[in-house]
N, C-alpha and C. Protein backbone atom coordinates (compact mmCIF):
# COMPACT_ATOMS: atom_id res chain seq x y z
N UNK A 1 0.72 1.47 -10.99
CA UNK A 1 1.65 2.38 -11.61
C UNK A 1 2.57 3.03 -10.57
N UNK A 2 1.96 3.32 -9.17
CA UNK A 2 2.74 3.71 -8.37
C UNK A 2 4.14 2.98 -7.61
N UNK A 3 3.47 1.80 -7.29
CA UNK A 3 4.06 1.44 -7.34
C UNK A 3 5.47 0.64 -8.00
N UNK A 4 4.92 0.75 -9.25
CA UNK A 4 6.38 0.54 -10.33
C UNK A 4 7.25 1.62 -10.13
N UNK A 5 6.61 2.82 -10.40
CA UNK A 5 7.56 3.81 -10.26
C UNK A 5 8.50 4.04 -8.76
N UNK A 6 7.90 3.35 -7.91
CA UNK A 6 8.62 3.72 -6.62
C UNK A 6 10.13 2.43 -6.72
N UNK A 7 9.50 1.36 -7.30
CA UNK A 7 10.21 0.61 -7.51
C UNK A 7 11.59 0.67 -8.16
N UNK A 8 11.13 1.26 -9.43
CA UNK A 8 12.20 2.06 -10.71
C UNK A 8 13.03 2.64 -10.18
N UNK A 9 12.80 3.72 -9.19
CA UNK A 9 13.34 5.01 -8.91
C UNK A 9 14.28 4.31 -7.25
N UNK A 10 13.45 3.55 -6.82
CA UNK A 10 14.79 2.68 -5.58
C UNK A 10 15.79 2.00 -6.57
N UNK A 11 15.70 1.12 -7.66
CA UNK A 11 16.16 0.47 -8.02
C UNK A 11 17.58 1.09 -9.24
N UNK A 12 17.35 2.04 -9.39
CA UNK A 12 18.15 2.45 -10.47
C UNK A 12 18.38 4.32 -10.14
N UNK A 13 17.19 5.11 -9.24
CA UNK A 13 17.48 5.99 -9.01
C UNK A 13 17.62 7.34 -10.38
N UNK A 14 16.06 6.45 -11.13
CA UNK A 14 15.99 7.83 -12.85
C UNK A 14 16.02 8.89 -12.22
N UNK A 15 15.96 9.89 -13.04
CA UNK A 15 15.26 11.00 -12.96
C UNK A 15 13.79 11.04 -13.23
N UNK A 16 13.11 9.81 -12.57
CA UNK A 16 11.46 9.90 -13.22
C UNK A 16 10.75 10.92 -12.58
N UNK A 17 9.79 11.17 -13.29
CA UNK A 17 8.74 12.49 -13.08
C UNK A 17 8.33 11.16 -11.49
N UNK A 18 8.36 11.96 -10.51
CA UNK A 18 7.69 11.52 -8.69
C UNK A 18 6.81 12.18 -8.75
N UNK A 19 6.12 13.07 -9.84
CA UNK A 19 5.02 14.04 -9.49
C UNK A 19 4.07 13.50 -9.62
N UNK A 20 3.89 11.73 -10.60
CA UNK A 20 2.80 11.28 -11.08
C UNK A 20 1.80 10.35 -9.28
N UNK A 21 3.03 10.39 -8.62
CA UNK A 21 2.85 9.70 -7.52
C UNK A 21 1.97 10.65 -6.55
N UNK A 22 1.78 11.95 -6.70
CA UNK A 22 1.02 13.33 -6.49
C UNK A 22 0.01 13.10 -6.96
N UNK A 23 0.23 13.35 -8.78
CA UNK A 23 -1.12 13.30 -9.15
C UNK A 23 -1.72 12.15 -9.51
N UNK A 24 -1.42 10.93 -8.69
CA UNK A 24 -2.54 9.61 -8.52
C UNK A 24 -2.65 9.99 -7.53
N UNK A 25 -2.87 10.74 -6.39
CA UNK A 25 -3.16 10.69 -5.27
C UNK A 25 -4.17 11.80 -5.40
N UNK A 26 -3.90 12.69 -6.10
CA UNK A 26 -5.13 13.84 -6.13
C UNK A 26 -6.84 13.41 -7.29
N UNK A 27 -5.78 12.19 -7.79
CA UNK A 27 -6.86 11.55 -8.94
C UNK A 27 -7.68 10.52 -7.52
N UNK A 28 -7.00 10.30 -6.85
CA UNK A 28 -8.20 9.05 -6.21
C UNK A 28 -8.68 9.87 -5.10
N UNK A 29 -8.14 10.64 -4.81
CA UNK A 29 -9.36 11.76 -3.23
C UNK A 29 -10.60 12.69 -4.52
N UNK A 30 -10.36 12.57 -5.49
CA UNK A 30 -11.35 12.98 -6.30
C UNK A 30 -12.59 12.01 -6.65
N UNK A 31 -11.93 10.81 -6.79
CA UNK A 31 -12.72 9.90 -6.89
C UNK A 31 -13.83 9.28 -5.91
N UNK A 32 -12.62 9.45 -4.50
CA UNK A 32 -13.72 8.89 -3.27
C UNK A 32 -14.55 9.74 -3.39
N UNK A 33 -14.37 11.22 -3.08
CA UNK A 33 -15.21 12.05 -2.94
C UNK A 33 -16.56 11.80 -3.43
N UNK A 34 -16.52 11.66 -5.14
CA UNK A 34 -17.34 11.16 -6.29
C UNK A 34 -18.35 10.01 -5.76
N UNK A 35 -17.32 9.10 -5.63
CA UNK A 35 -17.82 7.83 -6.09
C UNK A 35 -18.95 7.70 -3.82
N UNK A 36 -18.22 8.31 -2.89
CA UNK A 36 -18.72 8.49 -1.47
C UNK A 36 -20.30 9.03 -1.74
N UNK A 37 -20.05 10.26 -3.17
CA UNK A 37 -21.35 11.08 -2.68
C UNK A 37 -22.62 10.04 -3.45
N UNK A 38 -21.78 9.66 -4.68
CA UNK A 38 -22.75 8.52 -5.30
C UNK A 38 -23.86 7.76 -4.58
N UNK A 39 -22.74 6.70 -3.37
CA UNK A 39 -23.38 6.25 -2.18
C UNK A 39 -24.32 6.71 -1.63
N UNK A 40 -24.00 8.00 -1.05
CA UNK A 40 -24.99 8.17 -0.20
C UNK A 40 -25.61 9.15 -0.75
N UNK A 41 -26.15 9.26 -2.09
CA UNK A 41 -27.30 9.42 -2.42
C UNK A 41 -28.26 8.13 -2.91
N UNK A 42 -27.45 7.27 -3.37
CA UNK A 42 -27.98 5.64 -3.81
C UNK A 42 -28.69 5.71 -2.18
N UNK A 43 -28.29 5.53 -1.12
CA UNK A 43 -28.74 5.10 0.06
C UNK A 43 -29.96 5.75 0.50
N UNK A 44 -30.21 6.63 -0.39
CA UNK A 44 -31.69 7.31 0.31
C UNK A 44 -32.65 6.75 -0.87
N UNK A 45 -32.45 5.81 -1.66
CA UNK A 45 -33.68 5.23 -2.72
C UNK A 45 -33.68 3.89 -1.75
N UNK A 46 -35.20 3.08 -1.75
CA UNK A 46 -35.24 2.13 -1.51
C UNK A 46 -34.54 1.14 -1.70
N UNK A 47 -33.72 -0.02 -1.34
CA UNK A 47 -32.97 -0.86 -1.53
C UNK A 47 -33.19 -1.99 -1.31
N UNK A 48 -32.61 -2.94 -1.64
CA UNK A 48 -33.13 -4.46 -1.27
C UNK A 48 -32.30 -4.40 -0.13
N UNK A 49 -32.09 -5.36 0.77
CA UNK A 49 -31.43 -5.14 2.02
C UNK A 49 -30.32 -5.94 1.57
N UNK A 50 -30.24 -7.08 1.06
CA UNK A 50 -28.64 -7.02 0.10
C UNK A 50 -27.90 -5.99 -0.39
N UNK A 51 -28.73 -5.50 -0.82
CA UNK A 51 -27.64 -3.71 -1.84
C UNK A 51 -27.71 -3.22 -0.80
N UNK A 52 -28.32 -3.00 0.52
CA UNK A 52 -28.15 -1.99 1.57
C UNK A 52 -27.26 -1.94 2.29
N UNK A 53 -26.47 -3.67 2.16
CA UNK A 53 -25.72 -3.63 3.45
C UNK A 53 -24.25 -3.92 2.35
N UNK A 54 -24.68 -3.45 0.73
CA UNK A 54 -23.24 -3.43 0.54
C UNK A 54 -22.71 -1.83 0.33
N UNK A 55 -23.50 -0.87 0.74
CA UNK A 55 -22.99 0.40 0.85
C UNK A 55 -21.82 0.93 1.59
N UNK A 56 -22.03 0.32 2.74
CA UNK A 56 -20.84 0.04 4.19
C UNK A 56 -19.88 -0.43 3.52
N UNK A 57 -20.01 -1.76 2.69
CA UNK A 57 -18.87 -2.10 2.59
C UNK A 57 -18.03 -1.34 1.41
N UNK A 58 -18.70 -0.81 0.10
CA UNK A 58 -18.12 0.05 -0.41
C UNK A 58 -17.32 1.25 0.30
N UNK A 59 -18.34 1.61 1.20
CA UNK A 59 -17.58 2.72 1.57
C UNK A 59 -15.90 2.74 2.16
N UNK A 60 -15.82 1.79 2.97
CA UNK A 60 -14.97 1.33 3.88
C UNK A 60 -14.03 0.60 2.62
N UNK A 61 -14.31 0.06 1.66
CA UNK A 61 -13.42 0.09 0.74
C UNK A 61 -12.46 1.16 0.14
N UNK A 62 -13.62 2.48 -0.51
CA UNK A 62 -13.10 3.68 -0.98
C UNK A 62 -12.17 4.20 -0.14
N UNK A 63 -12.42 4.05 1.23
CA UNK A 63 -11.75 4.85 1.87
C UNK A 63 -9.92 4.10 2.17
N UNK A 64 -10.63 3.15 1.52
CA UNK A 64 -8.95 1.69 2.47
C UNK A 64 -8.13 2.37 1.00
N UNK A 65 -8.93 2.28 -0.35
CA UNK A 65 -8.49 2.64 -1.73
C UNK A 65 -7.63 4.24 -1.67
N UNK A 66 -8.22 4.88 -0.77
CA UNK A 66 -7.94 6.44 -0.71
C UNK A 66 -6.82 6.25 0.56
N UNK A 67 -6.27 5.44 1.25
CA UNK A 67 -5.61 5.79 2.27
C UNK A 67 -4.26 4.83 1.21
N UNK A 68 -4.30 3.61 0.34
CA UNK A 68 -3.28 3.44 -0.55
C UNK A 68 -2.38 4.76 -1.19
N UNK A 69 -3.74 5.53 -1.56
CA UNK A 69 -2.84 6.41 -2.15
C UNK A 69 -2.50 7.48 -1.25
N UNK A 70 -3.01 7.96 -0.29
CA UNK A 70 -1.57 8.10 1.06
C UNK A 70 -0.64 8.36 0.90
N UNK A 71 -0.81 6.81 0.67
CA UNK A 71 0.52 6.41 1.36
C UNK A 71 1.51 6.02 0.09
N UNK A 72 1.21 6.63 -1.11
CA UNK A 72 1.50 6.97 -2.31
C UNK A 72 2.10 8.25 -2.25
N UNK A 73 1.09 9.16 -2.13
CA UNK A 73 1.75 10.02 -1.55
C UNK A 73 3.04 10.63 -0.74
N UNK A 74 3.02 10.20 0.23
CA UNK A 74 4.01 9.61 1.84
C UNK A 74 5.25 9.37 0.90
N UNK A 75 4.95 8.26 0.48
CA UNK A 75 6.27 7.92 -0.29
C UNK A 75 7.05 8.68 -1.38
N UNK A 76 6.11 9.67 -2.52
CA UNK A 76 6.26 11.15 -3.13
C UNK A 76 7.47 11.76 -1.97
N UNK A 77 6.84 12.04 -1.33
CA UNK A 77 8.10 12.82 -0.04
C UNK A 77 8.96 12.55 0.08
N UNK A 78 9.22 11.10 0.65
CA UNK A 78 10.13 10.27 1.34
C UNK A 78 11.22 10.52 0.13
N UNK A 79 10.99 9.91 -1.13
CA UNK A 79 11.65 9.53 -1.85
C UNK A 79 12.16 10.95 -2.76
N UNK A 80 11.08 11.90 -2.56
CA UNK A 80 11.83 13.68 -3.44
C UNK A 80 13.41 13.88 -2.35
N UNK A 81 13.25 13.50 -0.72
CA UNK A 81 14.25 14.11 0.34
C UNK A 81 15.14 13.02 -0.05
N UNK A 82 14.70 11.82 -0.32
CA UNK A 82 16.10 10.92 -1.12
C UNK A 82 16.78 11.40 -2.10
N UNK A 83 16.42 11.92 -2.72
CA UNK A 83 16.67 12.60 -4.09
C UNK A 83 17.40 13.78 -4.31
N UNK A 84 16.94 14.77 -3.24
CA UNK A 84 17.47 16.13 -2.75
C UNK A 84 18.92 15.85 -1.55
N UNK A 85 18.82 15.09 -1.20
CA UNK A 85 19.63 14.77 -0.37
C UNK A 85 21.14 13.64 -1.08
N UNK A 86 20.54 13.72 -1.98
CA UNK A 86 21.43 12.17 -2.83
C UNK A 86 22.01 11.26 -2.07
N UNK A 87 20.88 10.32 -1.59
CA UNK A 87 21.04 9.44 -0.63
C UNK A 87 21.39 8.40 -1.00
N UNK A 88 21.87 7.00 -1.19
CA UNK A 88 22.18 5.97 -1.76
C UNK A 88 22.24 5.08 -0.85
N UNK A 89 20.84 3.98 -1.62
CA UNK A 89 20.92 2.91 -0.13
C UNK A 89 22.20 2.01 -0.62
N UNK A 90 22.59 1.31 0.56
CA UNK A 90 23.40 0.04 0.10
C UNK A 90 22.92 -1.29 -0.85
N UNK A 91 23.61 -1.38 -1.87
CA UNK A 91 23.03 -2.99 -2.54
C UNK A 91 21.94 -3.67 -2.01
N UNK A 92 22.51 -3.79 -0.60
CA UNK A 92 21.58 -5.05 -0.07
C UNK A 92 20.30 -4.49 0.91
N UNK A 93 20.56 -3.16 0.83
CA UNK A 93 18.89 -2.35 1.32
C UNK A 93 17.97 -2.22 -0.29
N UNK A 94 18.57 -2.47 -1.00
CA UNK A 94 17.96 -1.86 -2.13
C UNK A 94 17.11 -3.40 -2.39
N UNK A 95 17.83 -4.38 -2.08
CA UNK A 95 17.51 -5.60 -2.76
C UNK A 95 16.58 -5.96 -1.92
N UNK A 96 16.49 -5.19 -0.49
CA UNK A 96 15.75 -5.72 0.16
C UNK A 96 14.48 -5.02 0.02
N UNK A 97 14.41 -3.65 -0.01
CA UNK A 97 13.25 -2.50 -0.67
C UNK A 97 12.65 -3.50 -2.25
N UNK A 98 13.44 -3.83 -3.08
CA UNK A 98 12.48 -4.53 -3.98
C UNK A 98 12.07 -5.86 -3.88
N UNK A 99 12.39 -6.56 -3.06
CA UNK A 99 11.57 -7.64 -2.84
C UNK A 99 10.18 -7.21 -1.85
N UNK A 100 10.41 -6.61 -1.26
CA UNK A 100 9.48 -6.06 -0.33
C UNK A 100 7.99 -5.18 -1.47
N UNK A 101 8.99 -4.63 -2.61
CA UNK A 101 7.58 -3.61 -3.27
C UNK A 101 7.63 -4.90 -4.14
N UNK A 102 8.24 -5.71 -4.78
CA UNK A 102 7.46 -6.70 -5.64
C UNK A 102 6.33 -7.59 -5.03
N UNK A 103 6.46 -7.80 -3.42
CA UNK A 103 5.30 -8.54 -2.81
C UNK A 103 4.23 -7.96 -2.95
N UNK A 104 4.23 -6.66 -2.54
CA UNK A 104 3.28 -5.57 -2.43
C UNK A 104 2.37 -5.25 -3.51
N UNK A 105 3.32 -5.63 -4.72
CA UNK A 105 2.68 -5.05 -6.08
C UNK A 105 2.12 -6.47 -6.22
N UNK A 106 2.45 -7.59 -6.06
CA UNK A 106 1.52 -9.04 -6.16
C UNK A 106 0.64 -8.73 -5.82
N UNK A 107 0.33 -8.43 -4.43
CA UNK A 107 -0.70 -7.80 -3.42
C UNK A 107 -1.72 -7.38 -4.44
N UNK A 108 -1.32 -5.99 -4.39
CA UNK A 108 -1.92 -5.21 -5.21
C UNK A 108 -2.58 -5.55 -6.82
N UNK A 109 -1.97 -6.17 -7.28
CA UNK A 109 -2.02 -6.64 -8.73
C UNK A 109 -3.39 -7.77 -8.40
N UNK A 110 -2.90 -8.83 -7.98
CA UNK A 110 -4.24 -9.83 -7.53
C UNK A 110 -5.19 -9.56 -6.88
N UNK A 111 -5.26 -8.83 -5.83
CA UNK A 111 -6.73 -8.27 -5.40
C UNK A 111 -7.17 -7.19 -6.56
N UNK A 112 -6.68 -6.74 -7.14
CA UNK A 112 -7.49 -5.86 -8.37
C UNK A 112 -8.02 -7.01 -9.57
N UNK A 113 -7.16 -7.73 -9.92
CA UNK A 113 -7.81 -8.98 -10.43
C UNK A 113 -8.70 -9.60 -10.08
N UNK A 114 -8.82 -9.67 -8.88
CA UNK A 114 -9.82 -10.40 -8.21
C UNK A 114 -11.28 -9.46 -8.16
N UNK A 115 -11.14 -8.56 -7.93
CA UNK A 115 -12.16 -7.76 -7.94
C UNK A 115 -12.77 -7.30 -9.17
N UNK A 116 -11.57 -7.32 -9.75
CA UNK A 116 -12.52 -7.30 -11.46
C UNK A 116 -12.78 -8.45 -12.44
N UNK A 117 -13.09 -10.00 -10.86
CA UNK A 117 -13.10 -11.00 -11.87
C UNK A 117 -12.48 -11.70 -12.77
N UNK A 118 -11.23 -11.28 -12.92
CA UNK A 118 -10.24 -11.56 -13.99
C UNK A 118 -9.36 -12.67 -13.45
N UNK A 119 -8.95 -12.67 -12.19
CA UNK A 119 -8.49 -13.86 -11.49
C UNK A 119 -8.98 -14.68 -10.11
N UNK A 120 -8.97 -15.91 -9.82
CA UNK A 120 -9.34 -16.29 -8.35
C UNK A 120 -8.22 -15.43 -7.26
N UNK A 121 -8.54 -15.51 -6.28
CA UNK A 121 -7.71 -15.31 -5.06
C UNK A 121 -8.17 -15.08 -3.76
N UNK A 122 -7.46 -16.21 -3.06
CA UNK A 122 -8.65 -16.08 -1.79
C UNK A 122 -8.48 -15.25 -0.85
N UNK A 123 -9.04 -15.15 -0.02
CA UNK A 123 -8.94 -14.36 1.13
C UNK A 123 -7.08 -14.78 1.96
N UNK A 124 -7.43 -16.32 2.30
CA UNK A 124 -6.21 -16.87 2.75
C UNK A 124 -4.99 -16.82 1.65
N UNK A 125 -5.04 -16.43 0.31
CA UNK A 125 -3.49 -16.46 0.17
C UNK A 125 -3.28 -14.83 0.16
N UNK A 126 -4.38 -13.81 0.14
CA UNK A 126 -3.99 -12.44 0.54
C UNK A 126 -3.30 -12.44 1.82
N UNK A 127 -4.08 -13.26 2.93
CA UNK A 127 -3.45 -12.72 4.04
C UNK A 127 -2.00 -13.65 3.90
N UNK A 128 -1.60 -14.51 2.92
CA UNK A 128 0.04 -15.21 3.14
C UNK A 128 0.97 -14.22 2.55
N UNK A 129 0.35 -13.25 1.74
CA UNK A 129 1.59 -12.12 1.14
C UNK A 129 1.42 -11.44 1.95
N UNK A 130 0.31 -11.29 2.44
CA UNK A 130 0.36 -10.24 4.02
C UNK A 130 0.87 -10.50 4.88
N UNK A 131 1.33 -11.32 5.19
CA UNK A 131 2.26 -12.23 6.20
C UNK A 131 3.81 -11.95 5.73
N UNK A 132 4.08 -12.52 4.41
CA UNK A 132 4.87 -12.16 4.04
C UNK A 132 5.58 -10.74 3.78
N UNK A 133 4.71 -9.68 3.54
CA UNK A 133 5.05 -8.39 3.86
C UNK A 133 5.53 -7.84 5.43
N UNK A 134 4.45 -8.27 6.36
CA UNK A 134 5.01 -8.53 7.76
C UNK A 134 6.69 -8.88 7.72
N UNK A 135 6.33 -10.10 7.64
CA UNK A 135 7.89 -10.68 7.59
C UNK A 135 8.80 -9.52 7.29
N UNK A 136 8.57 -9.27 5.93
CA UNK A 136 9.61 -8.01 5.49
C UNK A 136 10.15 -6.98 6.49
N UNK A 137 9.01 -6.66 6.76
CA UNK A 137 8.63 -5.10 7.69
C UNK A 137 10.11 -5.62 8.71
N UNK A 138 9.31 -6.85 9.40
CA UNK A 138 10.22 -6.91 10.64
C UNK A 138 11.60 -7.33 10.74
N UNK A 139 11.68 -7.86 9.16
CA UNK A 139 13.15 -7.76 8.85
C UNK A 139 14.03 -6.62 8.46
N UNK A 140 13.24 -5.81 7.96
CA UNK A 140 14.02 -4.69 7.37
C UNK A 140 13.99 -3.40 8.74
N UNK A 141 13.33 -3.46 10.33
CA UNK A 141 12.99 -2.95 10.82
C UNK A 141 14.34 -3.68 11.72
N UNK A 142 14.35 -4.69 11.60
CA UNK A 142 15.57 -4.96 12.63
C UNK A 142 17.03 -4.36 11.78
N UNK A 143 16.91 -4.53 10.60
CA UNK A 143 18.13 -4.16 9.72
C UNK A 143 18.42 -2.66 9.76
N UNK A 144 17.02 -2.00 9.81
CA UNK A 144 17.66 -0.48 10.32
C UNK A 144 17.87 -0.11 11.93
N UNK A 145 17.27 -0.77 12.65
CA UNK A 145 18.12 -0.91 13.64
C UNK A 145 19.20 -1.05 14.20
N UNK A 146 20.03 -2.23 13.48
CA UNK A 146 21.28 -2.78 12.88
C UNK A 146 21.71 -1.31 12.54
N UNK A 147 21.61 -0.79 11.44
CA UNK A 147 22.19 0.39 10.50
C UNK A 147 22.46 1.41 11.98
N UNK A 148 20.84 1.77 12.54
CA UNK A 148 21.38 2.84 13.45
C UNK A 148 23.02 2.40 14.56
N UNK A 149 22.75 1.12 14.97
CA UNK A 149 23.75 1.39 15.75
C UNK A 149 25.19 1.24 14.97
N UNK A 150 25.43 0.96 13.73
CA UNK A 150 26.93 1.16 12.98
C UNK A 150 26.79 2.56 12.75
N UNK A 151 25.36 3.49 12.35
CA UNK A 151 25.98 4.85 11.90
C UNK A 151 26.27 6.18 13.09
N UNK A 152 25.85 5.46 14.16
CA UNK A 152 26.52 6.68 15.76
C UNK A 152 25.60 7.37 15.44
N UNK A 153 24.19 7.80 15.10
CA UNK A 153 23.75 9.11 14.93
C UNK A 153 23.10 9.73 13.72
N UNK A 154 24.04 8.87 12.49
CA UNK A 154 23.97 9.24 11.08
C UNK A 154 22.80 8.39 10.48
N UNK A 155 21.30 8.74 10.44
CA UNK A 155 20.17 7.90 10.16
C UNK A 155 19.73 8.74 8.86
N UNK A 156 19.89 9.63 8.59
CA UNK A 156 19.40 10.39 7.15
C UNK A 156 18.66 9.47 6.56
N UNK A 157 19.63 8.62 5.86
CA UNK A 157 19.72 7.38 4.48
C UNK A 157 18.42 6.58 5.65
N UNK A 158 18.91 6.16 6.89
CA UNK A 158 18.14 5.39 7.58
C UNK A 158 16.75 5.33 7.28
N UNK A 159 16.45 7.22 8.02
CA UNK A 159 15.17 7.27 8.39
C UNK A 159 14.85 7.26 6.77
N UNK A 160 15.04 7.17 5.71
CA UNK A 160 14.20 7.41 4.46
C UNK A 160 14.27 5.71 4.19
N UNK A 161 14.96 4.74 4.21
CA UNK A 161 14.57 3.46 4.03
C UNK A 161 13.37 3.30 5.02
N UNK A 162 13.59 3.52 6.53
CA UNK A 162 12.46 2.90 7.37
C UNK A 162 11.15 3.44 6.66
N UNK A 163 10.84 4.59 6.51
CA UNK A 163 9.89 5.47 6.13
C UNK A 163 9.58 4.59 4.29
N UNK A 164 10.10 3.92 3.56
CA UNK A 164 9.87 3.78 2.74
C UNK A 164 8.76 2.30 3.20
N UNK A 165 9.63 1.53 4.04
CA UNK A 165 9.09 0.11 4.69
C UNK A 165 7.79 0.34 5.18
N UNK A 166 7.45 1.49 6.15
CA UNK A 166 6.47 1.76 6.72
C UNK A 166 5.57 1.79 5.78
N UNK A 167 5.30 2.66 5.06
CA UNK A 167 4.38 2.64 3.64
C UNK A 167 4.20 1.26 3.16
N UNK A 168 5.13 1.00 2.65
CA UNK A 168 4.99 -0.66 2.38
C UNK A 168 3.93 -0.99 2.73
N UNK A 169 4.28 -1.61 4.07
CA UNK A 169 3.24 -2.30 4.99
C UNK A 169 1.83 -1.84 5.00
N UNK A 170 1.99 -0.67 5.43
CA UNK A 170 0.35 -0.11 5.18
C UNK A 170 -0.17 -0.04 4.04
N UNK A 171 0.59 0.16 3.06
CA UNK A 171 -0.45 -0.30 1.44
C UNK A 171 -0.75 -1.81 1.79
N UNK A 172 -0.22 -2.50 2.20
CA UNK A 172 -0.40 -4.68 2.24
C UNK A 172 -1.48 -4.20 3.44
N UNK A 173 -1.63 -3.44 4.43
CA UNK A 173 -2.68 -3.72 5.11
C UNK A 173 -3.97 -3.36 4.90
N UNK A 174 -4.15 -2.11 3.98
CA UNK A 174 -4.85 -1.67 3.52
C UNK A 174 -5.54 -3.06 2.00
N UNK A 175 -4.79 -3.28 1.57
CA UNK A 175 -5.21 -4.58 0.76
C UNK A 175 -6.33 -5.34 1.46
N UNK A 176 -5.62 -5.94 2.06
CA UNK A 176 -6.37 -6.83 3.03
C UNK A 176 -7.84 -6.17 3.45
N UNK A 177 -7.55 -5.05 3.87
CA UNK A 177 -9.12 -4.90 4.02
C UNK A 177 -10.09 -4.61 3.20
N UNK A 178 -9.14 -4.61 1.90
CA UNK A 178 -10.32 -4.50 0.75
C UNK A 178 -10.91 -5.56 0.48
N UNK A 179 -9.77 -6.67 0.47
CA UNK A 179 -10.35 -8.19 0.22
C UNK A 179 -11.20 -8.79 1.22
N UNK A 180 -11.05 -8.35 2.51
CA UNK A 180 -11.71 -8.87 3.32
C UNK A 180 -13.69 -8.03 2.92
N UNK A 181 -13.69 -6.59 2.90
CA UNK A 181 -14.60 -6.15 3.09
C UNK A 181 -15.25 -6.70 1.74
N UNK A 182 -14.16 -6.95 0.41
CA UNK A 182 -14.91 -7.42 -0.48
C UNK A 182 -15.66 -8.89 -0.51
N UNK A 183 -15.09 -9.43 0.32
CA UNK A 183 -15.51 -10.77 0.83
C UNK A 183 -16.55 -10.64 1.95
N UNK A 184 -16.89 -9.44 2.43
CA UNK A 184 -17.84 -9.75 3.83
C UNK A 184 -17.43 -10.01 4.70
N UNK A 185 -16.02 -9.69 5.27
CA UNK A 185 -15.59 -10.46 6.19
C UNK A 185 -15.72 -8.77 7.62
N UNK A 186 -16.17 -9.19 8.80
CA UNK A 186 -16.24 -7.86 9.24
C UNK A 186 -15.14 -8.27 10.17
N UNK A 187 -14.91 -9.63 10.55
CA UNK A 187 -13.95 -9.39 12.08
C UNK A 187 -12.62 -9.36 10.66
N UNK A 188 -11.63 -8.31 11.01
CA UNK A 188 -10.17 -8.58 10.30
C UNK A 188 -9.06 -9.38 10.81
N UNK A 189 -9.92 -10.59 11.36
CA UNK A 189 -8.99 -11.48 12.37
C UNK A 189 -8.18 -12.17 11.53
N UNK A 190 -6.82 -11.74 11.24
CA UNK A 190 -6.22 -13.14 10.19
C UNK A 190 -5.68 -14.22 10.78
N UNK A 191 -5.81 -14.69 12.23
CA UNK A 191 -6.06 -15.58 12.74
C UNK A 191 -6.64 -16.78 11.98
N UNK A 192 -7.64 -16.40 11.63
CA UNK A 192 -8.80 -17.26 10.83
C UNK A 192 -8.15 -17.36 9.47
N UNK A 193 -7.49 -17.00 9.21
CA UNK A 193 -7.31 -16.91 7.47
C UNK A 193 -5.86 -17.56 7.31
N UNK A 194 -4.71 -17.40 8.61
CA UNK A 194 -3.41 -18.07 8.13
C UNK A 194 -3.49 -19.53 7.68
């Protein structure tokens, strides 16, 4: 959901409520909290040593789940000082901001599928949209680069695209380590996985 809305609101610039992007973020630090203390009270009953050693990995999930919304958050900001500021990216930053959150939301969309069983998806084609988000990053990182040196100084608009990219990326990296931890994977070498 967050990500649609971040999408919506680059793309057309509503007046949508950005507050919901707040309160999913105060809904999931409620949850880790919850779902953390669950854990580690489960962890003091006897366990099979299978269920024991998937506590870690829950945890380290919740927490990858709780740093998404972050950076949900992060972006709440970024995008209210867009707003307050009436910033307007160019066409072709905009086009480039939604190809970038439509990868992201693949991302996102298929590892939740995956985790609730509803679809295959492997480890290796997470890390190829993760790659592909990369890609983005470092394209849109050279493009505001580009931007700084045509605007002499004038980065306003700038710094709120870079700052939008940055998030990006760290929601796609944060993915990854859900899929990985949901897979067992402890080294996060995607070496192994391209």
């Amino acid at each position: 959901e967050s990500i649609d809305l971040v999408r919506d609101f680059i793309k057309t610039d509503p007046q949508s409520n950005l507050n919901i992007l707040k309160e999913n973020e105060s809904i999931i630090d409620n949850l880790q909290l919850d779902i953390t203390q669950f854990l580690a009270n489960l962890s003091t009953y006897k366990l099979s040593e299978i269920d024991a050693r998937k506590i870690p990995k829950l945890l380290h999930t919740i927490n990858d789940i709780e740093r998404i919304g972050d950076h949900g958050e992060s972006m709440y900001y970024v995008l209210e000082r867009k707003k307050s500021m009436k910033i307007d990216f160019p066409e072709k930053s905009t086009k480039r901001l939604v190809q970038m959150i439509d990868t992201v939301q693949e991302l996102l969309t298929k590892t939740s599928k995956y985790i609730s069983n509803e679809e295959t998806f492997s480890v290796k084609d997470a890390y190829s949209l993760e790659n592909a988000i990369n890609t983005m990053r470092n394209e849109n990182q050279a493009f505001y680069f580009e931007e700084i040196a045509h605007t002499q100084g004038k980065l306003t608009g700038g710094m709120v695209y870079y700052d939008v990219v940055v998030n990006l990326e760290k929601i796609g990296d944060h993915l990854i380590n859900v899929m990985c931890a949901y897979n067992g994977i402890r080294d996060l070498d995607s070496h192994a996985y391209n």
